[in-house]
N, C-alpha and C. Protein backbone atom coordinates (compact mmCIF):
# COMPACT_ATOMS: atom_id res chain seq x y z
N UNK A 1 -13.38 7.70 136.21
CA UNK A 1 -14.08 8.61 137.11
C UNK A 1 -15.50 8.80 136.59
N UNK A 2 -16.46 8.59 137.55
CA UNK A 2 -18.15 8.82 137.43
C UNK A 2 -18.43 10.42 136.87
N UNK A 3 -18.76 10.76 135.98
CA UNK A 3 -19.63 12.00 135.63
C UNK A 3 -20.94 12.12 135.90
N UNK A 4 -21.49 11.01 136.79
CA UNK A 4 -22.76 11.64 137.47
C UNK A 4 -22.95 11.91 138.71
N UNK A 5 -24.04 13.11 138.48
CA UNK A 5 -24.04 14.18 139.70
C UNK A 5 -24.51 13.66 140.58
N UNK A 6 -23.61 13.99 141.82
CA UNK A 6 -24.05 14.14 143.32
C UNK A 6 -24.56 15.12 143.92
N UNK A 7 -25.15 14.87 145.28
CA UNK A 7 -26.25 15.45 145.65
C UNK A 7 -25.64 15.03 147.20
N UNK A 8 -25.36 16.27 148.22
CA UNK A 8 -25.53 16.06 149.95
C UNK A 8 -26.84 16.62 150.17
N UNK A 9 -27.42 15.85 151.14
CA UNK A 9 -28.61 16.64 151.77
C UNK A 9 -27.98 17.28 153.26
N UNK A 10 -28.65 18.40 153.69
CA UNK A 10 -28.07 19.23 154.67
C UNK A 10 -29.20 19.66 155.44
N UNK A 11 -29.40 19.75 156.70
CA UNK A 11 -30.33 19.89 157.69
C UNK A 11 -29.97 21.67 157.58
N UNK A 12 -31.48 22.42 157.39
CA UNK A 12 -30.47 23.86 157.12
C UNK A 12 -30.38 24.54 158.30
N UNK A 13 -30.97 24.60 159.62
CA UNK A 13 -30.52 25.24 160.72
C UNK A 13 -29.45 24.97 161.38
N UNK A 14 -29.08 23.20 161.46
CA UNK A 14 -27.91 23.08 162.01
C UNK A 14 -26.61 22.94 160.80
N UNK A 15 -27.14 22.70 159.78
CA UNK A 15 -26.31 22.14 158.88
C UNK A 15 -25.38 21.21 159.34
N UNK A 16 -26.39 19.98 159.51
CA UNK A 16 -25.87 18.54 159.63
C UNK A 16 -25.97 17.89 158.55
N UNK A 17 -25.19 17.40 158.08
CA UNK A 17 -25.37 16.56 156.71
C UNK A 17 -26.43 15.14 156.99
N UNK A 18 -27.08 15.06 156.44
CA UNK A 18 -27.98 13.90 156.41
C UNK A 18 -27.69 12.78 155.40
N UNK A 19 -27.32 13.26 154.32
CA UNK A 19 -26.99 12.27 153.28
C UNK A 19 -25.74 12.91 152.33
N UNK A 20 -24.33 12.04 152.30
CA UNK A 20 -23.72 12.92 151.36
C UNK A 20 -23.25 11.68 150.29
N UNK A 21 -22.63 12.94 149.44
CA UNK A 21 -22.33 12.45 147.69
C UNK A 21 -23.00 11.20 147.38
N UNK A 22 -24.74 11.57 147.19
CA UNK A 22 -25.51 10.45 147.12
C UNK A 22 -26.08 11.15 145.69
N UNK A 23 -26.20 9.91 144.93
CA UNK A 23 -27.10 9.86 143.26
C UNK A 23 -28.23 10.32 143.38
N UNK A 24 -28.80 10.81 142.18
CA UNK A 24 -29.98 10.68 142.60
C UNK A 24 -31.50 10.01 142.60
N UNK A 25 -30.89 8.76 142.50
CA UNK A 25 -32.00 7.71 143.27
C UNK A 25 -31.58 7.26 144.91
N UNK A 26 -30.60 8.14 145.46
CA UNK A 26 -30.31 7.36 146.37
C UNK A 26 -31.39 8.81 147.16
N UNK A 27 -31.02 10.03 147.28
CA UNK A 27 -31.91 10.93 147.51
C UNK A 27 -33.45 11.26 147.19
N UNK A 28 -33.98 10.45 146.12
CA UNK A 28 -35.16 9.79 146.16
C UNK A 28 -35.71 9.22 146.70
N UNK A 29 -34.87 8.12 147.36
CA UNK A 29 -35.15 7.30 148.12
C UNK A 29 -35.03 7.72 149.72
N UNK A 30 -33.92 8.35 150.37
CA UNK A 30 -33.64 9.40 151.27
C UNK A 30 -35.37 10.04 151.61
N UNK A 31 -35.82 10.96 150.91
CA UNK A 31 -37.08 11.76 150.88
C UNK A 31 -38.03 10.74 150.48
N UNK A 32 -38.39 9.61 150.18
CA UNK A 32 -39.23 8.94 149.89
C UNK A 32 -39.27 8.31 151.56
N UNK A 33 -38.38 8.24 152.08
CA UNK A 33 -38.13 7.27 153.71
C UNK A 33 -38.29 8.65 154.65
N UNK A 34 -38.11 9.80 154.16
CA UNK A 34 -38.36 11.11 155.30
C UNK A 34 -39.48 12.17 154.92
N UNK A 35 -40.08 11.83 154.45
CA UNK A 35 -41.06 12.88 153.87
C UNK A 35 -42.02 13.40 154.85
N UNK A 36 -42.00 12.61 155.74
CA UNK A 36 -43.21 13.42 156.66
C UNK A 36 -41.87 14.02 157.85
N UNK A 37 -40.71 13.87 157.66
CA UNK A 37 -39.89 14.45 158.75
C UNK A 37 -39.58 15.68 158.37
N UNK A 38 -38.86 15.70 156.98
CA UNK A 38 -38.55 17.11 156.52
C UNK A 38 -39.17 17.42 155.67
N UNK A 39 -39.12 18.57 155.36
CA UNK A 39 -39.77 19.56 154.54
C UNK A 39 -38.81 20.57 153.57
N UNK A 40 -39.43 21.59 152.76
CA UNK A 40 -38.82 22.26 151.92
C UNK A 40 -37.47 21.40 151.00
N UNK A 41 -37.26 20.37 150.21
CA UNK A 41 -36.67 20.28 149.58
C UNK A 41 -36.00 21.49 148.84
N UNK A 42 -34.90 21.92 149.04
CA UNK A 42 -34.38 23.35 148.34
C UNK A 42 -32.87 23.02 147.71
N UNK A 43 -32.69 23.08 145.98
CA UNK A 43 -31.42 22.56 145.80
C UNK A 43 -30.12 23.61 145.35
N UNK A 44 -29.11 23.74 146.07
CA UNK A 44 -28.13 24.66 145.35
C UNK A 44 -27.39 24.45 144.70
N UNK A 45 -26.72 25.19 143.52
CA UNK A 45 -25.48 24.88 142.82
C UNK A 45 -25.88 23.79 141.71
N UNK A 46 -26.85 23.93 141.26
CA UNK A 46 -27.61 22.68 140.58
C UNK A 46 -26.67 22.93 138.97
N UNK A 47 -25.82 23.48 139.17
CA UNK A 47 -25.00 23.15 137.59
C UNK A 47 -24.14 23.03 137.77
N UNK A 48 -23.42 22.32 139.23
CA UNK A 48 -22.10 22.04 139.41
C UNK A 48 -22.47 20.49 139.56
N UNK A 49 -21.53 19.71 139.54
CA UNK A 49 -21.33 18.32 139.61
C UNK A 49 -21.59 17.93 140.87
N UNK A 50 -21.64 18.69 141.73
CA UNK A 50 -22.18 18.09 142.90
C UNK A 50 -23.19 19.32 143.91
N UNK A 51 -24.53 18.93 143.69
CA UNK A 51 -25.36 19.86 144.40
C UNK A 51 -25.52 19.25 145.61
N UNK A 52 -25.69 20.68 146.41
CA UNK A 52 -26.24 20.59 147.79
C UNK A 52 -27.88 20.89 148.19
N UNK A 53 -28.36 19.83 148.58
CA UNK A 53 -29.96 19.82 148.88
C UNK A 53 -30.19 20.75 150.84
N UNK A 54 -30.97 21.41 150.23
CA UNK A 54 -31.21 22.12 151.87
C UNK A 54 -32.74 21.37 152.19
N UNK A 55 -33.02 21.44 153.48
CA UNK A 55 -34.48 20.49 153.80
C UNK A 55 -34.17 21.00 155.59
N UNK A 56 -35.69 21.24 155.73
CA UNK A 56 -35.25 21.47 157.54
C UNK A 56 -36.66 21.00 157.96
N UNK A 57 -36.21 20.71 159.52
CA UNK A 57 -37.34 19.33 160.02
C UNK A 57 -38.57 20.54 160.92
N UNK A 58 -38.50 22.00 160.26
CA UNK A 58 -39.61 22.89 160.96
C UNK A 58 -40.77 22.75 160.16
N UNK A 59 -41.84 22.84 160.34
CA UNK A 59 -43.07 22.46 159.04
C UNK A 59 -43.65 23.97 158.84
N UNK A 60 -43.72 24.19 157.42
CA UNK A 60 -44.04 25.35 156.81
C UNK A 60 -45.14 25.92 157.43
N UNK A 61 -45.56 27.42 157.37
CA UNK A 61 -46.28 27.89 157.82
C UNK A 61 -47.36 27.49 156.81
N UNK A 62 -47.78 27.19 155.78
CA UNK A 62 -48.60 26.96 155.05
C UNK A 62 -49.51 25.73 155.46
N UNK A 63 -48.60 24.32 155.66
CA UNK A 63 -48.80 23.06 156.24
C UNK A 63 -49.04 23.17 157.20
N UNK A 64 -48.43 23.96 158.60
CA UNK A 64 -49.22 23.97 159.72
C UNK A 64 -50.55 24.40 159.89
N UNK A 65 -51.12 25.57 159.03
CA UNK A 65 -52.38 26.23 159.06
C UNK A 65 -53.44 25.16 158.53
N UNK A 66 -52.86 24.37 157.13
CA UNK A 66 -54.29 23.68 156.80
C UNK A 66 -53.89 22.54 158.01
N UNK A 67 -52.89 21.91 158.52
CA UNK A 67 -53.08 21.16 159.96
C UNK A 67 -54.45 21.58 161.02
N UNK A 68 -53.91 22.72 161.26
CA UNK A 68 -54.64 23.36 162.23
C UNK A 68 -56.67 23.50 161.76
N UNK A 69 -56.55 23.52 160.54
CA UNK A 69 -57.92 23.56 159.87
C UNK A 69 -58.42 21.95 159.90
N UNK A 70 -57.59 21.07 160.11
CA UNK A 70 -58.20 19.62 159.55
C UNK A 70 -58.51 19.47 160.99
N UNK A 71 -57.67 19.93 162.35
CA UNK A 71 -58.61 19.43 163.57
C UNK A 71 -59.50 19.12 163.88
């Protein structure tokens, strides 16, 4: 049996799983292929053997404002 940690990613409004019991180069790679889709990477339970990643596809109020400034 593998002792390395897994990682689901979870869409957090609907909580749809996007990626589950994935390593973490596979969730590297996950957010390396979605980075301009989702946002907030947020991880829970990060001292259990298998964490859950939260990420939701709304764009921060922070990112929208300097958006709105680069017009």
């Amino acid at each position: 049996m593998s002792c390395e940690k897994l990682y689901t990613i979870v869409l957090e409004h609907s909580l749809e799983v996007l990626l589950e019991a994935a390593t973490m180069e596979q969730v590297e790679a996950f957010w390396d292929a979605y980075d301009t889709r989702y946002f907030g990477l947020r991880m829970e339970e990060e001292n259990s053997h298998h964490a859950r990643v939260i990420v939701t596809d709304e764009i921060p109020e922070e990112e929208e404002e300097a958006e709105l400034c680069l017009d």
